[in-house]
PDB file of N, CA and C in Angstrom:
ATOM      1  N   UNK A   1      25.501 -15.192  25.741  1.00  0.00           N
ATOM      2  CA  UNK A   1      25.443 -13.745  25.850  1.00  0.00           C
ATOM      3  C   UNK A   1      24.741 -13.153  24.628  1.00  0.00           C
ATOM      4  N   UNK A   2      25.182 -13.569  23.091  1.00  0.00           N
ATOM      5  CA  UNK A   2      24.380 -12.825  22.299  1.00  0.00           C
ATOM      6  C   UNK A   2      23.020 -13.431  21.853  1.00  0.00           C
ATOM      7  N   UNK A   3      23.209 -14.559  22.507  1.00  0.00           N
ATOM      8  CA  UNK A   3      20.883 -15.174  22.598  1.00  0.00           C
ATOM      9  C   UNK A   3      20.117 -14.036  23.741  1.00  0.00           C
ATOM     10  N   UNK A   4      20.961 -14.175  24.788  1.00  0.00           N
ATOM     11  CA  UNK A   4      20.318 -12.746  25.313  1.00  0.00           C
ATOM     12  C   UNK A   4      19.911 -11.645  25.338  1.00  0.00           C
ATOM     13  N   UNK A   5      21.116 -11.147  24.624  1.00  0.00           N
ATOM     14  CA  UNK A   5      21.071  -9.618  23.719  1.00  0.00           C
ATOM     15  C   UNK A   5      20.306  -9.595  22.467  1.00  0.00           C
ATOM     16  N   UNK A   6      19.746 -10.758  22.131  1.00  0.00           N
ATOM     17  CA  UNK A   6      19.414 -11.179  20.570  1.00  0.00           C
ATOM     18  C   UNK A   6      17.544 -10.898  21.132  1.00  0.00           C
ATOM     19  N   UNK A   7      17.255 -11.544  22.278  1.00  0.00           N
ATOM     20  CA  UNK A   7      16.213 -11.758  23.114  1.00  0.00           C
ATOM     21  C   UNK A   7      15.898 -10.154  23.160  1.00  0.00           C
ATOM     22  N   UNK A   8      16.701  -9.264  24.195  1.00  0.00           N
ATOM     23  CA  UNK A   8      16.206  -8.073  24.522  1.00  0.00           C
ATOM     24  C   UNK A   8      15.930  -6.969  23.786  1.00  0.00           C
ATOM     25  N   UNK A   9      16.777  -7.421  22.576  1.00  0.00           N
ATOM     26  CA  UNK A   9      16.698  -6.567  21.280  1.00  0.00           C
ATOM     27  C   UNK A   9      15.191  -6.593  21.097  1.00  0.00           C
ATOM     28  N   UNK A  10      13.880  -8.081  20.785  1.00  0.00           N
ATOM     29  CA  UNK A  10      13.128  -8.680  20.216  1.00  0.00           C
ATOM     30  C   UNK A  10      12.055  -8.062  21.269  1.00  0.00           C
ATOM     31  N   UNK A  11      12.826  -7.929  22.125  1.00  0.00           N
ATOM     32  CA  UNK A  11      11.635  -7.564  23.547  1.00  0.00           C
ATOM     33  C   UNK A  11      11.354  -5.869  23.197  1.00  0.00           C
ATOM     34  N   UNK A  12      12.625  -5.224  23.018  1.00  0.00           N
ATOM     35  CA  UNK A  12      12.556  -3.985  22.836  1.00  0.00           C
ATOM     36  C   UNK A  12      11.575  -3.251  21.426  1.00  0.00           C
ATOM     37  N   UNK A  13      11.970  -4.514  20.856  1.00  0.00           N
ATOM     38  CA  UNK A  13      11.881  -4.106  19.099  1.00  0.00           C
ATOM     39  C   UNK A  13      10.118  -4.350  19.457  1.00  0.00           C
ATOM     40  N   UNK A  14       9.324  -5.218  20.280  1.00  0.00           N
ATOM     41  CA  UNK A  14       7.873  -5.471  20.630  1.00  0.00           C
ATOM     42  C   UNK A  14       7.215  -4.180  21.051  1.00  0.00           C
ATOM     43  N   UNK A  15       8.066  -3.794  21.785  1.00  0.00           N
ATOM     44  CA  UNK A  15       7.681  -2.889  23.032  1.00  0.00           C
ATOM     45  C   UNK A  15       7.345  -1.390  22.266  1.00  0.00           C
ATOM     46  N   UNK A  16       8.461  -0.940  21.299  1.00  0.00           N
ATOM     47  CA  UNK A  16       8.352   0.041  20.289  1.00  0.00           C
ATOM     48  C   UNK A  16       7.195  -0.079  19.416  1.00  0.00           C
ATOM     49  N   UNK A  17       7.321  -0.916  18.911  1.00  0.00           N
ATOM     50  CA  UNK A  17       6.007  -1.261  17.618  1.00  0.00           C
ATOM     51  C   UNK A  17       4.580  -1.025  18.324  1.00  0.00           C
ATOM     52  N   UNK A  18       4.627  -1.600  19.239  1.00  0.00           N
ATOM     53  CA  UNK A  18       2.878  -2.247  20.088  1.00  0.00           C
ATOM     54  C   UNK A  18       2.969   0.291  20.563  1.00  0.00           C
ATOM     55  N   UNK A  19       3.658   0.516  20.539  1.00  0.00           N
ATOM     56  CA  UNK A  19       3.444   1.973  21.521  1.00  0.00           C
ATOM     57  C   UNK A  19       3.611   2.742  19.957  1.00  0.00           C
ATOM     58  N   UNK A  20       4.173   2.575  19.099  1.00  0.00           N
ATOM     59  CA  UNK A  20       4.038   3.137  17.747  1.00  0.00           C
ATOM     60  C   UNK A  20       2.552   3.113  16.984  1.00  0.00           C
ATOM     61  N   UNK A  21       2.088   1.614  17.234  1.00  0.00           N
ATOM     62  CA  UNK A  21       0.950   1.310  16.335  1.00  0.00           C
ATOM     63  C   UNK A  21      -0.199   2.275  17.357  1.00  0.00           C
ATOM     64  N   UNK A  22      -0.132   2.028  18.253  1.00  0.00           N
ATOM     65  CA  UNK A  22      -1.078   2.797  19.436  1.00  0.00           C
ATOM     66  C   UNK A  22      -0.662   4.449  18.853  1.00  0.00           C
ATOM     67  N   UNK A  23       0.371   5.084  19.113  1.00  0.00           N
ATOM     68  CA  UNK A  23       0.394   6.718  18.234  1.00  0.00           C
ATOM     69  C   UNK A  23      -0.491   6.558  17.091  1.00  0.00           C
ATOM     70  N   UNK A  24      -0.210   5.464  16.377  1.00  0.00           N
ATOM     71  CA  UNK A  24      -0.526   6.022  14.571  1.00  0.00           C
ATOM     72  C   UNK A  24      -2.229   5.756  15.074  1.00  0.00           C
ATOM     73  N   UNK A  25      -2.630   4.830  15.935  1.00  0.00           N
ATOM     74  CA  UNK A  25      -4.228   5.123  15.896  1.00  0.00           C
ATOM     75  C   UNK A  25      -4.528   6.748  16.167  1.00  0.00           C
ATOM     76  N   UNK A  26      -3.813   7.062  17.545  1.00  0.00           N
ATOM     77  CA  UNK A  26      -4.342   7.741  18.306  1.00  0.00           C
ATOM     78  C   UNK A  26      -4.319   9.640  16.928  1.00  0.00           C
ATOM     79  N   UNK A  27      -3.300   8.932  16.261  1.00  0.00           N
ATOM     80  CA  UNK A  27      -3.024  10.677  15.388  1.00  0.00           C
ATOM     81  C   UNK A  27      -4.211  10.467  14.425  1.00  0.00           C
ATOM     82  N   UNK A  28      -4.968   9.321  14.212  1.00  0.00           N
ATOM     83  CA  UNK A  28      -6.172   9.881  13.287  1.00  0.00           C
ATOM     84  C   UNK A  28      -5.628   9.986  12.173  1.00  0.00           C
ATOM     85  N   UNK A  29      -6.812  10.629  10.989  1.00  0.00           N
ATOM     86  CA  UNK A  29      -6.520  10.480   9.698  1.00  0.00           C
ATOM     87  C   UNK A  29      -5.430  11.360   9.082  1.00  0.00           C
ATOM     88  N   UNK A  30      -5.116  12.877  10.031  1.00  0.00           N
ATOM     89  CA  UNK A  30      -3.811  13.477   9.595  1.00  0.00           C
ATOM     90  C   UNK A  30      -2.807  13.281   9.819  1.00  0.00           C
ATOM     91  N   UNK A  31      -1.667  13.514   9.150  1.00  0.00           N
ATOM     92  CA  UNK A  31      -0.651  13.310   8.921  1.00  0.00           C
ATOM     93  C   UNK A  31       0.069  13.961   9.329  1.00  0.00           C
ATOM     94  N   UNK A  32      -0.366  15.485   9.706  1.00  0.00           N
ATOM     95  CA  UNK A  32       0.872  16.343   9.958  1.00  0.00           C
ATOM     96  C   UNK A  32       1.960  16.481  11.097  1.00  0.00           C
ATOM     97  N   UNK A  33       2.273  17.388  11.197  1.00  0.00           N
ATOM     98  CA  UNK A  33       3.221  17.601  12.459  1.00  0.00           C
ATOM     99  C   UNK A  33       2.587  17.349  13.308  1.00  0.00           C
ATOM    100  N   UNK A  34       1.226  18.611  13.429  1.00  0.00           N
ATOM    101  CA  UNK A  34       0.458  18.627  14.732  1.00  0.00           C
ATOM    102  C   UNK A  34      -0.095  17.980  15.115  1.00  0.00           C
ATOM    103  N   UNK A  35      -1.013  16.308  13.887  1.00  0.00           N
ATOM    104  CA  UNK A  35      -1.684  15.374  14.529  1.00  0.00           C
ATOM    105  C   UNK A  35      -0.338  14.417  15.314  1.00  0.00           C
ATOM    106  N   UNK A  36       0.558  14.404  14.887  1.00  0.00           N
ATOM    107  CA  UNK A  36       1.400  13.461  15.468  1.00  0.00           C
ATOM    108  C   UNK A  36       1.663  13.617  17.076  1.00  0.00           C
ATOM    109  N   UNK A  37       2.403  15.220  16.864  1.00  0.00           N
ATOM    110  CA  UNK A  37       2.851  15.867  18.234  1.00  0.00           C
ATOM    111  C   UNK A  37       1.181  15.472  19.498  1.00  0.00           C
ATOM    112  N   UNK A  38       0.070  15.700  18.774  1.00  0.00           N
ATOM    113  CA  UNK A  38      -0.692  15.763  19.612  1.00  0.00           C
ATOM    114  C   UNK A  38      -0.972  13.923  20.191  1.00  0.00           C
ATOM    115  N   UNK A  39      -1.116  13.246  19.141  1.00  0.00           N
ATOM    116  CA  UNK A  39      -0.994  11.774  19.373  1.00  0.00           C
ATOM    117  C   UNK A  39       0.080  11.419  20.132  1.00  0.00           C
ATOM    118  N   UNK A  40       1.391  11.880  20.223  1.00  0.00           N
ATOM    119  CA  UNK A  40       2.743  11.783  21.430  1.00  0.00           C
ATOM    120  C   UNK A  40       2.019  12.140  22.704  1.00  0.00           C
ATOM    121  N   UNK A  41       1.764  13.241  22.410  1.00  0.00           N
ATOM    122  CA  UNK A  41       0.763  13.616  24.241  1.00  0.00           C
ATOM    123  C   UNK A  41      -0.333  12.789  24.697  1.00  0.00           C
ATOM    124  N   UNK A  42      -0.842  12.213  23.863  1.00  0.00           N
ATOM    125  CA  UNK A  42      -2.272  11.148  24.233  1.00  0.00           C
ATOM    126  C   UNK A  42      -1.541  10.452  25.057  1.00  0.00           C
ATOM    127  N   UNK A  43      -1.049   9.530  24.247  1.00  0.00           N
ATOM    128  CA  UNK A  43       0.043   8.280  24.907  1.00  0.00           C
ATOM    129  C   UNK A  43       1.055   8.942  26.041  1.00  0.00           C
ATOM    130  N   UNK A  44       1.623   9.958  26.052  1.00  0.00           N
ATOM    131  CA  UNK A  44       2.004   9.968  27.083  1.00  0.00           C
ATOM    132  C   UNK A  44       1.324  10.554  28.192  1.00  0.00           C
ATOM    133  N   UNK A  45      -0.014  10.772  28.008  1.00  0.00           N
ATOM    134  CA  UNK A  45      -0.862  11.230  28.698  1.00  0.00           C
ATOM    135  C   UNK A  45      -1.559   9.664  29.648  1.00  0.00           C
ATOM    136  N   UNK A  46      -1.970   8.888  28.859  1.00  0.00           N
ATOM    137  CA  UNK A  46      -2.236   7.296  28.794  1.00  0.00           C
ATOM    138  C   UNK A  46      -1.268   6.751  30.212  1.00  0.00           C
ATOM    139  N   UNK A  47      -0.268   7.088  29.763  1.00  0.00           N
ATOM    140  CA  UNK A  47       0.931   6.392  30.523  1.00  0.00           C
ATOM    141  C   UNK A  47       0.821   7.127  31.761  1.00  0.00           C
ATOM    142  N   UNK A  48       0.943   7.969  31.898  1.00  0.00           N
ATOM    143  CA  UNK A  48       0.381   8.860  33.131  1.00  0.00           C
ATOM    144  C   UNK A  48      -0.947   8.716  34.111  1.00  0.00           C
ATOM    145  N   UNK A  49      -1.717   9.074  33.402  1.00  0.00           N
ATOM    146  CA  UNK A  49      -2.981   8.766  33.973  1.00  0.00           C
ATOM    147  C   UNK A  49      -2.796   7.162  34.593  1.00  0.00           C
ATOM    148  N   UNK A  50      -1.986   5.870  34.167  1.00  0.00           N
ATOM    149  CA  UNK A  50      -2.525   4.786  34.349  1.00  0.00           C
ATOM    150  C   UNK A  50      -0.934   4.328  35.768  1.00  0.00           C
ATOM    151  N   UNK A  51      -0.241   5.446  35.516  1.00  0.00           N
ATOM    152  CA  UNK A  51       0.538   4.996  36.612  1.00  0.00           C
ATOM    153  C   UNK A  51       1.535   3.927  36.139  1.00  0.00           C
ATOM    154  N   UNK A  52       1.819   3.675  34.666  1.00  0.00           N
ATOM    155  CA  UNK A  52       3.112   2.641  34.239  1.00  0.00           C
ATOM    156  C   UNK A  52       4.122   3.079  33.713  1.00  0.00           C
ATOM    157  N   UNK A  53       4.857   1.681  33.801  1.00  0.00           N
ATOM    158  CA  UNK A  53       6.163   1.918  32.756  1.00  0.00           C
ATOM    159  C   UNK A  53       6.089   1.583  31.245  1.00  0.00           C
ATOM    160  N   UNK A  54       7.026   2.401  30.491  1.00  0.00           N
ATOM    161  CA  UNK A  54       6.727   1.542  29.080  1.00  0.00           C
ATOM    162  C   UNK A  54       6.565   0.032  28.872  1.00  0.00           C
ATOM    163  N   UNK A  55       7.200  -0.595  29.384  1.00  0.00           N
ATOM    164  CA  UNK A  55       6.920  -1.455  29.103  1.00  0.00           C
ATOM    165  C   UNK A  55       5.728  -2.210  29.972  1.00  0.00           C
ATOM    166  N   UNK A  56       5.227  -1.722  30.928  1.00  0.00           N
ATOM    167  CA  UNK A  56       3.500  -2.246  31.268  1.00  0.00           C
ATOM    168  C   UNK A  56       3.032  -2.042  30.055  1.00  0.00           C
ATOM    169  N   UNK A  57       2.918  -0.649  29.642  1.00  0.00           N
ATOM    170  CA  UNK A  57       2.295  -0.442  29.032  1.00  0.00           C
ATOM    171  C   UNK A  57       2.106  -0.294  28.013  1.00  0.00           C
ATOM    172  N   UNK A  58       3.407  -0.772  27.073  1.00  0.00           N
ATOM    173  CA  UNK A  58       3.154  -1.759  26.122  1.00  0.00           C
ATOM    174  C   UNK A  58       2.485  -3.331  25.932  1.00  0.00           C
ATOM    175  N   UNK A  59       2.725  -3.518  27.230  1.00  0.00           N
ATOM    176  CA  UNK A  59       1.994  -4.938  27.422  1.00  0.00           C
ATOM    177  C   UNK A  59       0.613  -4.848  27.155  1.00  0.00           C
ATOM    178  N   UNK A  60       0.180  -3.595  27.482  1.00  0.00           N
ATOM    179  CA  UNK A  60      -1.490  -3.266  27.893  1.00  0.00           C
ATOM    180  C   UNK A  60      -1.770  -2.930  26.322  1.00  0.00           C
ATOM    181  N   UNK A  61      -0.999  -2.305  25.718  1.00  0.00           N
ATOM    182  CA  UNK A  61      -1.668  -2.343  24.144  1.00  0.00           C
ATOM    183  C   UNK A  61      -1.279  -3.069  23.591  1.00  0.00           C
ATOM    184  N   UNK A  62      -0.571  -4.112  23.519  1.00  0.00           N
ATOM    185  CA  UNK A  62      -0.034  -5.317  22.981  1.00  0.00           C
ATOM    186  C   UNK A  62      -1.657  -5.812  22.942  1.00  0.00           C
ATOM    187  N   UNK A  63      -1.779  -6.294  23.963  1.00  0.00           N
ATOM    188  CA  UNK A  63      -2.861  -7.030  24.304  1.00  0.00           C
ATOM    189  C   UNK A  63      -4.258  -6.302  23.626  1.00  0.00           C
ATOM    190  N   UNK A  64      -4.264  -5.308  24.152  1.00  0.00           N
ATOM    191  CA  UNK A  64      -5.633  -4.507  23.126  1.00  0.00           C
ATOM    192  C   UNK A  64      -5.382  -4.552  21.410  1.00  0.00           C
ATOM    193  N   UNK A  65      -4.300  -4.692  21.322  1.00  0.00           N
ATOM    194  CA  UNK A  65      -3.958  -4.325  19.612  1.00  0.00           C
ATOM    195  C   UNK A  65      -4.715  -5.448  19.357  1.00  0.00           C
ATOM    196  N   UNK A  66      -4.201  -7.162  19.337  1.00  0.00           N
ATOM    197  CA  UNK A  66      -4.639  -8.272  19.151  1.00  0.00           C
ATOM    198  C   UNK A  66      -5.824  -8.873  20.097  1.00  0.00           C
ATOM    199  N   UNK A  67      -6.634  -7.906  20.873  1.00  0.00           N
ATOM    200  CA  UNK A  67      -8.011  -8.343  20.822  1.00  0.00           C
ATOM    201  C   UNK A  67      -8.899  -7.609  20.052  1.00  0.00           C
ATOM    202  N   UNK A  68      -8.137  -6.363  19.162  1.00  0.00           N
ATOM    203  CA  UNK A  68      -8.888  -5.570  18.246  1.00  0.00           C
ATOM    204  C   UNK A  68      -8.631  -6.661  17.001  1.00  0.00           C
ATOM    205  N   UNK A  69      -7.097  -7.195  16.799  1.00  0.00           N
ATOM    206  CA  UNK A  69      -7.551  -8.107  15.739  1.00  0.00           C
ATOM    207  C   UNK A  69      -8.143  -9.420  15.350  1.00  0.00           C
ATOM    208  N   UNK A  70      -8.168  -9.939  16.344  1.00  0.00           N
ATOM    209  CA  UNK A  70      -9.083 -10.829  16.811  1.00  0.00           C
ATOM    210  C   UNK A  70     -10.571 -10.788  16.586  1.00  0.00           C
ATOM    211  N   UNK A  71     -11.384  -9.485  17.169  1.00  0.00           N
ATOM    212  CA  UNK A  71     -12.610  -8.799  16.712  1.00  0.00           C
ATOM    213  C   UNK A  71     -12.903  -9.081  15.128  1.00  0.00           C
ATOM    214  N   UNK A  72     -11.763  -8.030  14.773  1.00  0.00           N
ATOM    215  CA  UNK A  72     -12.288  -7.698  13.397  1.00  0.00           C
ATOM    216  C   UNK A  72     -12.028  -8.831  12.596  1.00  0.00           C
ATOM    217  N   UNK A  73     -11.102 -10.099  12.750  1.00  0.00           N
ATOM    218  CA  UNK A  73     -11.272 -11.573  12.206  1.00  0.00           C
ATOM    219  C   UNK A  73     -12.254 -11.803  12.247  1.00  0.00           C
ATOM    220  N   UNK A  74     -12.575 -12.496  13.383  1.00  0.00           N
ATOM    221  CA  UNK A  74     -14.311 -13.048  13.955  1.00  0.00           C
ATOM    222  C   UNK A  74     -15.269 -11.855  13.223  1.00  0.00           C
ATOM    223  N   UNK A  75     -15.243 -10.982  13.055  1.00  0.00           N
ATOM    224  CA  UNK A  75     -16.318 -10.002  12.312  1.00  0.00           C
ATOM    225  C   UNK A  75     -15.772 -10.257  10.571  1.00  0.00           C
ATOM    226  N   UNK A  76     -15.216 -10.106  10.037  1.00  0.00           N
ATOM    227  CA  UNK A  76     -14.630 -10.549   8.739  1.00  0.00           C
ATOM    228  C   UNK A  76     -15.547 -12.286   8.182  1.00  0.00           C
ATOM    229  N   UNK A  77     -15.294 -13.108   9.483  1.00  0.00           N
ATOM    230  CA  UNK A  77     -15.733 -14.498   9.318  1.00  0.00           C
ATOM    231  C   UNK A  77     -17.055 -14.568   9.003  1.00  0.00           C
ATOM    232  N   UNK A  78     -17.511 -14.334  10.361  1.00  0.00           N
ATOM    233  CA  UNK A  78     -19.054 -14.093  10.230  1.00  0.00           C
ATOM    234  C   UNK A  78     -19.763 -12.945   8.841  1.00  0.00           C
ATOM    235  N   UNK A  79     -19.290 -12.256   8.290  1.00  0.00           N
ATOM    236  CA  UNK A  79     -19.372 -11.463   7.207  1.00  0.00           C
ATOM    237  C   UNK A  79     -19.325 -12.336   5.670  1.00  0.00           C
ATOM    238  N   UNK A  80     -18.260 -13.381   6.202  1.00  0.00           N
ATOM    239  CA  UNK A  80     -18.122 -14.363   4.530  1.00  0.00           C
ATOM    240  C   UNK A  80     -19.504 -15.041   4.775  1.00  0.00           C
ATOM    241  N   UNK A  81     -19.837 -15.792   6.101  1.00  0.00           N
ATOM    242  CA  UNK A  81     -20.146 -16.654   6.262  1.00  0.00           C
ATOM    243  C   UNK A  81     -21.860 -16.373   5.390  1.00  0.00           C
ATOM    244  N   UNK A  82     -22.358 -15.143   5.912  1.00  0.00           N
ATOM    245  CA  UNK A  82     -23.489 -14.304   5.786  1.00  0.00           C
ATOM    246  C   UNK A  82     -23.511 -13.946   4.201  1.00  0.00           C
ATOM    247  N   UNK A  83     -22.365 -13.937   3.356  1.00  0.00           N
ATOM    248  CA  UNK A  83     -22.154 -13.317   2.289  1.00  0.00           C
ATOM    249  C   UNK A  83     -22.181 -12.213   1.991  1.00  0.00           C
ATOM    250  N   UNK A  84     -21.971 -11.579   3.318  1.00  0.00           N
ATOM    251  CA  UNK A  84     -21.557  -9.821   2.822  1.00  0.00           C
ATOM    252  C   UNK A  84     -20.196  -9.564   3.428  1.00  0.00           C
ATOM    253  N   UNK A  85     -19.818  -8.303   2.497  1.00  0.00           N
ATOM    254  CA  UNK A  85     -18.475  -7.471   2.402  1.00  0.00           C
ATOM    255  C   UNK A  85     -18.332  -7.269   3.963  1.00  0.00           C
ATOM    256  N   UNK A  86     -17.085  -6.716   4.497  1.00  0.00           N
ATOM    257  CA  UNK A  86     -17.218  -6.748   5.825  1.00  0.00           C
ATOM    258  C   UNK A  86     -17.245  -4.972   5.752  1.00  0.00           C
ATOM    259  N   UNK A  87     -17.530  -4.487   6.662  1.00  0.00           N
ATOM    260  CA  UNK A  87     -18.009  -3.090   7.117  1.00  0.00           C
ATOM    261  C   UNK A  87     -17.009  -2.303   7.555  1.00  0.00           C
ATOM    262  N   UNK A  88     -16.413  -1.223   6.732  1.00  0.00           N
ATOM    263  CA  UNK A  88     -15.737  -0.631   7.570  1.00  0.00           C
ATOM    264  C   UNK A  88     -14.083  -0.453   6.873  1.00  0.00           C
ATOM    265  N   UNK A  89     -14.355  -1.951   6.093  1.00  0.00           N
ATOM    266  CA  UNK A  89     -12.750  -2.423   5.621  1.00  0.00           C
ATOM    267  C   UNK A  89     -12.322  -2.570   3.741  1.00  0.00           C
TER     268      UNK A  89
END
């Protein structure tokens, strides 16, 4: 019983982060109230438009988060490899 609960916690605790990290893109470089509030409406705008549940659609930026980091590895690599700084970072 508590490997289970230990499990759904881990599932939940995924599901938050992957839909958090997606807000903090979506609010841009400000900080304030209003970029936030407006970044809450993107995403729940997102979720709407696409017809899911949180947790689809955490799955769906799960997956985009780590093919963005994936990218910017493979771009980082190829950057040593070349001997320049990487762009951007």
């Amino acid at each position: 019983w508590r490997e289970r609960m230990d499990s759904k916690r881990r599932q939940n605790w995924s599901r938050i982060s992957a839909v958090y990290t997606r807000i903090l893109q979506l609010r841009g470089p400000g900080s304030s109230a209003d970029e936030l509030e407006r970044a809450l409406r993107a995403v729940d705008d997102e979720m709407a438009q696409t017809h899911v549940t949180l947790t689809k659609y955490s799955q769906v930026v799960r997956k985009q988060l780590a093919t963005e980091r994936r990218q910017t590895a493979q771009r980082d690599q190829q950057a040593a490899r070349l001997g320049i700084g990487s762009s951007g970072h």
